[in-house]
Protein backbone atom coordinates (compact mmCIF):
# COMPACT_ATOMS: atom_id res chain seq x y z
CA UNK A 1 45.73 -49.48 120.00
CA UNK A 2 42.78 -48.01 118.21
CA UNK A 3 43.46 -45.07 116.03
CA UNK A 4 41.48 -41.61 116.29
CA UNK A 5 38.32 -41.97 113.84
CA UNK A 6 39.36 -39.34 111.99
CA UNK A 7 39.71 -35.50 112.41
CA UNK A 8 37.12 -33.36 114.25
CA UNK A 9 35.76 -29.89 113.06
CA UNK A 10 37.74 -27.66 115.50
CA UNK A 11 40.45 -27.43 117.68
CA UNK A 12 41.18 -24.25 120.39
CA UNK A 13 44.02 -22.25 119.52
CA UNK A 14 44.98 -19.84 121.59
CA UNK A 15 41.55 -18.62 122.00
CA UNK A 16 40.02 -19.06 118.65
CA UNK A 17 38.50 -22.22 117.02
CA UNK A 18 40.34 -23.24 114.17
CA UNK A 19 39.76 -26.11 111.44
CA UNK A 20 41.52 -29.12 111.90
CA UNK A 21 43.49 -28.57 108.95
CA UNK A 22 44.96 -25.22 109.84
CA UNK A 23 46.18 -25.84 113.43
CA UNK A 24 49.55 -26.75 111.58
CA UNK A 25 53.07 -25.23 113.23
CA UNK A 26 56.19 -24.70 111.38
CA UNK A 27 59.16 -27.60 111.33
CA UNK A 28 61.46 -24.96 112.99
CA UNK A 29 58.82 -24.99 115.72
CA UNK A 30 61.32 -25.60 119.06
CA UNK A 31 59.19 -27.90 120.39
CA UNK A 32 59.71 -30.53 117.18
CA UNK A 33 63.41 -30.25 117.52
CA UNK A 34 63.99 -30.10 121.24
CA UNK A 35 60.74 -31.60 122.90
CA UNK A 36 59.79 -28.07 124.08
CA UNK A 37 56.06 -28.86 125.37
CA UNK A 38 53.90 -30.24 127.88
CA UNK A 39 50.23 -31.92 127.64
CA UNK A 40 47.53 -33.42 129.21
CA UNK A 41 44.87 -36.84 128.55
CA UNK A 42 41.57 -36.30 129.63
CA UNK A 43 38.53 -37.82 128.62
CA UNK A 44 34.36 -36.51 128.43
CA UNK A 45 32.18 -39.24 128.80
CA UNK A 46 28.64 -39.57 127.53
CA UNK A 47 26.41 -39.85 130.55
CA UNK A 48 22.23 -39.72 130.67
CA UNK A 49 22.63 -35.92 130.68
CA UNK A 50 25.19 -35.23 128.41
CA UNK A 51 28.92 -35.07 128.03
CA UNK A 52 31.06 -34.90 131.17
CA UNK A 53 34.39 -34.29 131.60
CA UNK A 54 36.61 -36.02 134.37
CA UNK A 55 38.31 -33.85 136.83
CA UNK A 56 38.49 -31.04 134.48
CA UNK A 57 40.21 -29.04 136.97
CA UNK A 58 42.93 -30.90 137.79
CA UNK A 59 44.24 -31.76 134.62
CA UNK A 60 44.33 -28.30 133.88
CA UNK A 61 46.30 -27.36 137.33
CA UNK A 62 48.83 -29.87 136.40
CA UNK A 63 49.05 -28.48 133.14
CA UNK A 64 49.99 -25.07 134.91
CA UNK A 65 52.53 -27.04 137.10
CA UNK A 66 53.95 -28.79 134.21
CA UNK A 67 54.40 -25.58 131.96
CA UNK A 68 55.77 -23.76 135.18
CA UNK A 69 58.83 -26.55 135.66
CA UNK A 70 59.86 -26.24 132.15
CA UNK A 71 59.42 -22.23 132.15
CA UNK A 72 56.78 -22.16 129.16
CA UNK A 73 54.37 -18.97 129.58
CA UNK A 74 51.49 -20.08 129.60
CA UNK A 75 49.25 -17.11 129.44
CA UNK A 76 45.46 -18.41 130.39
CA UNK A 77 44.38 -18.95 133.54
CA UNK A 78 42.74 -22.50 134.71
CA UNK A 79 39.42 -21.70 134.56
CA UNK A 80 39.84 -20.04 131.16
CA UNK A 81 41.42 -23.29 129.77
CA UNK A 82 38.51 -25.25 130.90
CA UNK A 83 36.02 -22.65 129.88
CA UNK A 84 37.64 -23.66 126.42
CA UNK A 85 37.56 -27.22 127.01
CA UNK A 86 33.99 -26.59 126.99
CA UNK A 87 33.59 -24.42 124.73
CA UNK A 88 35.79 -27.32 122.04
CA UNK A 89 33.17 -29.93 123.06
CA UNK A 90 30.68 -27.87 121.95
CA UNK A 91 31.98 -26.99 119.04
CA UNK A 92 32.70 -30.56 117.55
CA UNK A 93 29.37 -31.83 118.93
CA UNK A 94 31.07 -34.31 121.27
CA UNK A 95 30.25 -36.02 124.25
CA UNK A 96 32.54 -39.06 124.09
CA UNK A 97 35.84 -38.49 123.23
CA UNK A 98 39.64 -37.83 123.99
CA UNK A 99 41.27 -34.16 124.90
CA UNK A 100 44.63 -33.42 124.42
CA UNK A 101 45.45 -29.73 126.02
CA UNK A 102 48.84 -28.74 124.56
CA UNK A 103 51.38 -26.13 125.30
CA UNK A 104 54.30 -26.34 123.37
CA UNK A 105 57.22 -23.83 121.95
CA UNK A 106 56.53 -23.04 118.30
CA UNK A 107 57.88 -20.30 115.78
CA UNK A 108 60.97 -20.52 114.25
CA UNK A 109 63.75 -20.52 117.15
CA UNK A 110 66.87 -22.95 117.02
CA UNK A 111 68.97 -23.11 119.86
CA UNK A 112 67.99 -25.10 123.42
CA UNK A 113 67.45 -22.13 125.10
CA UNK A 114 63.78 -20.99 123.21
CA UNK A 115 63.35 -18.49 125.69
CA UNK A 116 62.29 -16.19 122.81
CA UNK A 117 60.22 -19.13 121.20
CA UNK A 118 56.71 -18.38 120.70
CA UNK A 119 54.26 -20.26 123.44
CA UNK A 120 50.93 -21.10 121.92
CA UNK A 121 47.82 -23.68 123.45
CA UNK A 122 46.04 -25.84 121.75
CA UNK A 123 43.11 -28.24 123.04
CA UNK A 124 42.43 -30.82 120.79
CA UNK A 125 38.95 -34.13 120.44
CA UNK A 126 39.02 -36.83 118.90
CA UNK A 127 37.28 -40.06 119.46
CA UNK A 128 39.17 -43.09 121.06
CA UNK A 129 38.56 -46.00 122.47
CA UNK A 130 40.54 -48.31 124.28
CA UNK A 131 44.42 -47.69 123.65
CA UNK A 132 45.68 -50.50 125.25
CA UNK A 133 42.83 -52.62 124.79
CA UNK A 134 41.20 -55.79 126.92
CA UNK A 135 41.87 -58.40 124.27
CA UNK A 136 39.77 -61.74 123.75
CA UNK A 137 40.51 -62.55 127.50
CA UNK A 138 39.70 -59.55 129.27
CA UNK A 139 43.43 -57.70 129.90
CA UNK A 140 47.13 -57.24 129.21
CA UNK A 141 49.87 -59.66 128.65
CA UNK A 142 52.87 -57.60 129.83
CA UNK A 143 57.10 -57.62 130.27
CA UNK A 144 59.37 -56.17 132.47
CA UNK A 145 61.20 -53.91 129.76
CA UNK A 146 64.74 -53.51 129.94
CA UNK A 147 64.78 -49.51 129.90
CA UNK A 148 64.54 -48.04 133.08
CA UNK A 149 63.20 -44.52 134.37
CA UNK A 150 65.39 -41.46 134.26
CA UNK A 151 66.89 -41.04 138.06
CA UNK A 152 66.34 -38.04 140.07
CA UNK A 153 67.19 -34.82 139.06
CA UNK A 154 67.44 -35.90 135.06
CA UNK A 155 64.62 -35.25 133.94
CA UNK A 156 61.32 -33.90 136.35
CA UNK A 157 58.94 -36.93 136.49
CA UNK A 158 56.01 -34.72 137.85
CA UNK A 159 56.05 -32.69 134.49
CA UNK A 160 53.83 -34.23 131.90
CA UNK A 161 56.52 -33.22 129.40
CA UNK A 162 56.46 -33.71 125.91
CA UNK A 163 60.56 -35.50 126.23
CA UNK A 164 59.64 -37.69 128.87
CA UNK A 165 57.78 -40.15 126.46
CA UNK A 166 60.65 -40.59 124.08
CA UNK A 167 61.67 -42.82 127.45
CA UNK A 168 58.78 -44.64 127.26
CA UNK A 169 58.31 -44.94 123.20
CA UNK A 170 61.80 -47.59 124.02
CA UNK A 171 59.98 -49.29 126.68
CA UNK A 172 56.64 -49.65 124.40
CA UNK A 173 58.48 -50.39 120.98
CA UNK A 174 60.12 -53.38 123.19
CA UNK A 175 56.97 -54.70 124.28
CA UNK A 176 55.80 -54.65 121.21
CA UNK A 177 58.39 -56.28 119.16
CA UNK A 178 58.49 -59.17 121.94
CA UNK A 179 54.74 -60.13 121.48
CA UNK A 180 53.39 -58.21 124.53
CA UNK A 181 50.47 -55.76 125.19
CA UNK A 182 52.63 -53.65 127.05
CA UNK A 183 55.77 -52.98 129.38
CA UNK A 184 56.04 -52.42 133.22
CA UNK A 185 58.85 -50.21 133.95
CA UNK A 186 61.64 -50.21 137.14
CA UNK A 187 63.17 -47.04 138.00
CA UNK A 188 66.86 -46.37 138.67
CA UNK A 189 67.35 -48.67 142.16
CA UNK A 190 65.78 -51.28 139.83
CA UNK A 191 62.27 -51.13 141.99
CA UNK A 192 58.73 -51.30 140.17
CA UNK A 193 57.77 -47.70 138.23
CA UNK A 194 54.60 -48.09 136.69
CA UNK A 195 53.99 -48.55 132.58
CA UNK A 196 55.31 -46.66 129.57
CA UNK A 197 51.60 -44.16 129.59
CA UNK A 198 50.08 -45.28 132.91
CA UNK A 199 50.31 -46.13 136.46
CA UNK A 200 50.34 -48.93 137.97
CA UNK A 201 48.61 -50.86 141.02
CA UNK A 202 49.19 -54.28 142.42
CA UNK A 203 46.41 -56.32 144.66
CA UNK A 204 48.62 -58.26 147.30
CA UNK A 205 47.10 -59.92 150.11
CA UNK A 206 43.99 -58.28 149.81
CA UNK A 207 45.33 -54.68 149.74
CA UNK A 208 46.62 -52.21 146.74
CA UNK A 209 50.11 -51.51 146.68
CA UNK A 210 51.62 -48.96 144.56
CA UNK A 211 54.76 -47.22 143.75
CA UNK A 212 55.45 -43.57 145.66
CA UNK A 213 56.49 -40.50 143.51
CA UNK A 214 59.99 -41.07 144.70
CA UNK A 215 60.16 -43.98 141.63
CA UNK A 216 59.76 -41.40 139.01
CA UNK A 217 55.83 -42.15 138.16
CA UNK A 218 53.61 -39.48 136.39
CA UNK A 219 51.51 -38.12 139.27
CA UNK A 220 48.51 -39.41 137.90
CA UNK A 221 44.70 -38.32 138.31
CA UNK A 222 43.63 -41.27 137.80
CA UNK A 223 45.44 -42.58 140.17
CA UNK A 224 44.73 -40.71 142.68
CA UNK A 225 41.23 -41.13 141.66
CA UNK A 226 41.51 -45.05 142.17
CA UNK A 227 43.06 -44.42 145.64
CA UNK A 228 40.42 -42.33 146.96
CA UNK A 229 37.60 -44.32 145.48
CA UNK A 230 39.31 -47.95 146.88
CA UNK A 231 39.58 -45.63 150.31
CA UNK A 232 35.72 -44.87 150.03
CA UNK A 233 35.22 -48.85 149.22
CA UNK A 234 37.09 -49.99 152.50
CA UNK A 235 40.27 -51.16 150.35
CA UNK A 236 43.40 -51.03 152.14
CA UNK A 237 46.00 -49.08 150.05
CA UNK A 238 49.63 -48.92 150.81
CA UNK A 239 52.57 -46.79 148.60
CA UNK A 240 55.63 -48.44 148.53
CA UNK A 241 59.10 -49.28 146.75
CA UNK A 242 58.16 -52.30 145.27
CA UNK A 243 60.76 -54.94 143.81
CA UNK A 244 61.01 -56.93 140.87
CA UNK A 245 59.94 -60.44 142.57
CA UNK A 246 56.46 -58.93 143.56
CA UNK A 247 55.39 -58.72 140.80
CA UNK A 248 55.24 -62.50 140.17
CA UNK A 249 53.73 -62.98 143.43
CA UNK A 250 50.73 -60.40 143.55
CA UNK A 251 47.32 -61.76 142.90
CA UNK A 252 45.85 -59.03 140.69
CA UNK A 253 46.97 -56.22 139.04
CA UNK A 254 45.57 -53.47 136.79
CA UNK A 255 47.09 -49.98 134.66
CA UNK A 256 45.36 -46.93 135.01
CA UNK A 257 45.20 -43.68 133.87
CA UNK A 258 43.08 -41.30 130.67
CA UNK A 259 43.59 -43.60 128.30
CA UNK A 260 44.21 -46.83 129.99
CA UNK A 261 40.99 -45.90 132.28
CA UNK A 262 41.15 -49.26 134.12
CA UNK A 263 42.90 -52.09 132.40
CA UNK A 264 43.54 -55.43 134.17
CA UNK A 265 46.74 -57.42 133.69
CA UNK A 266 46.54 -61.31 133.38
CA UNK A 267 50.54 -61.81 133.22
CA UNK A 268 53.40 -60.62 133.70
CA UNK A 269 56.81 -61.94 131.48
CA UNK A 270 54.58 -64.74 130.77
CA UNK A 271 53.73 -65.57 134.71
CA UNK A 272 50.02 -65.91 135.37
CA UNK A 273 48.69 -63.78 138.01
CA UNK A 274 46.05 -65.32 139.80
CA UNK A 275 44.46 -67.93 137.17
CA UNK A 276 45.04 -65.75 134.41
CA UNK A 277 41.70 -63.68 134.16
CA UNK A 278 40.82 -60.16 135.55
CA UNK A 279 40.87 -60.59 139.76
CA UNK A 280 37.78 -59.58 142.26
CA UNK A 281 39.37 -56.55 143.06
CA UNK A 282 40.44 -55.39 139.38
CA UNK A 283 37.21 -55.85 138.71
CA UNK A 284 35.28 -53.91 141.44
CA UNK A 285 37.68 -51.62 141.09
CA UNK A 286 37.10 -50.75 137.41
CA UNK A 287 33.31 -51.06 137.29
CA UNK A 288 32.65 -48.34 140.15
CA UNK A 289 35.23 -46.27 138.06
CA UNK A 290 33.39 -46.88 134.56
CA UNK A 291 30.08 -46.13 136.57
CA UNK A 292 31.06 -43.14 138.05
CA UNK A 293 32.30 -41.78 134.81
CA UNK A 294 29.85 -42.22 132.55
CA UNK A 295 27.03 -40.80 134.95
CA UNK A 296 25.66 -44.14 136.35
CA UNK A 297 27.07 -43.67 139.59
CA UNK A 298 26.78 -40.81 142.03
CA UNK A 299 29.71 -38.08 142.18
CA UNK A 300 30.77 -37.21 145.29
CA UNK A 301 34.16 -36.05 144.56
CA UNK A 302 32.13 -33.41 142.04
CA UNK A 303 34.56 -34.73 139.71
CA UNK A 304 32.32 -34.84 136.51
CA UNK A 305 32.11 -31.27 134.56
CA UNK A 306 29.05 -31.42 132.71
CA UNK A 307 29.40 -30.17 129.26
CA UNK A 308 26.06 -29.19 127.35
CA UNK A 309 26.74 -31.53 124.24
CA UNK A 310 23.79 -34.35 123.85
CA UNK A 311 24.58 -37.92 124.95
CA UNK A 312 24.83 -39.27 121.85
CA UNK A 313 26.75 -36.82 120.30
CA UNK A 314 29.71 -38.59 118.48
CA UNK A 315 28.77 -42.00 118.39
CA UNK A 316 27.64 -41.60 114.48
């Protein structure tokens, strides 16, 4: 996983730009002792006529959702959090890069409750490139990690909570230590989740097959982005509850999300899929994604928000 190049110029705080260096919270902060906070991953993409950002929107509507289930106050409005989306690109000069919109508890409250915490927004750039990365042979090697989802009514998989990753730090730090890219995760019947940061799709018998929401999976943009783009390419797509087995039987299959973008996977707990190498599919899949992105491609979702920071902005 590449590392941010290095701190930006700015970052929005609660309506006001503020150096890097100063957009520091206290350790009593509730969020760093309880996990008080919710986020979101998008990405702006340098296209011929400028930065874009992808569905700026609906990040920032599940960012609302998210801070609603956990009962944060989050006090601006959609289209004032992507106004200052924008209004960060332009300030850092970026047009390819990372954003990470934060709402977390801060102040100095102990206690679970936090009620009376502070509630402050950030949005934060940085460059990034690929975080799980393609490798010498094109994708991800990948286990079947022994931690499972959280059940129903544990913890709210629809939230893009702060807490919820601690569950899928254990499933990483496994892959990890075992020599693997990354980690597909079952949920509580024992059925196929998705990864520890990203959804997942599988290519079997010429169709996409992925898990419903019912298996405890982030609802993803991306993902929903892949389905309505394979829908608009003529590729079947089925949701399902997907067992273990499958997974060593499927021809293709490929991550997705903001970070992940489109990211094939060659094997799972050492089982080939296919002969190895990213599939047709995979492949078709993730270059009308990258196109569309990055401006090469025509838009008609009206998914791209174009943000008026030059093309090559960022790429010193």
């Amino acid at each position: 996983m590449a590392p941010p190049k290095g701190p930006t110029a700015k970052i929005w705080r609660d309506g006001t730009l503020v150096d890097w260096a100063d957009a520091s919270i206290h350790v009593l902060s509730h969020v760093v002792h309880y996990g008080s906070g919710v986020f979101e991953g998008m990405r702006s993409y340098a296209t011929p006529t400028g930065g874009a950002v992808f569905r700026l929107q609906d990040h920032m509507h599940r960012l609302h959702d998210s801070a609603s289930i956990y009962e944060l106050d989050l006090k601006w409005t959609v289209e004032e959090l992507c106004q200052a989306t924008v209004d960060t690109l332009v300030a850092n000069d970026l047009a390819h890069c990372y954003l990470r919109p934060l709402v977390i508890r801060t102040g100095q409250t102990m206690g679970i409750y936090g009620q009376q915490a502070a509630v402050e927004t950030f949005i934060i750039c940085w460059e990034w490139g690929e975080t799980l990365g393609h490798g010498n042979d094109g994708g991800a090697h990948v286990c079947v990690s022994s931690w499972r989802r959280a059940a129903p009514n544990t913890f709210p998989a629809m939230a893009k909570a702060s807490g919820n990753y601690l569950n899928a730090q254990l499933g990483k730090l496994e892959s990890k230590r075992n020599g693997y890219d990354e980690s597909i995760m079952l949920d509580v019947a024992g059925n196929v989740a998705e990864g520890t940061g990203q959804n997942l799709f599988l290519v079997y018998q010429g169709e996409l097959v992925t898990s419903p929401f019912t298996a405890g999976i982030l609802h993803g943009i991306t993902r929903d982005s892949i389905i309505r783009m394979a829908r608009d390419m003529g590729i079947g797509i089925r949701e399902m509850e997907i067992p273990r087995e499958m997974l060593y039987l499927v021809d293709e299959a490929f991550f997705c999300g903001t970070a992940a973008e489109v990211t094939p996977v060659l094997s799972v707990d050492r089982h080939l899929l296919g002969d190895g190498t990213p599939g047709p599919v995979t492949t078709r899949i993730r270059s009308a994604f990258m196109s569309l992105v990055t401006g090469r491609a025509p838009d008609p979702h009206k998914w791209l928000t174009h943000v008026p920071v030059t093309a090559g902005a960022g790429a010193k």
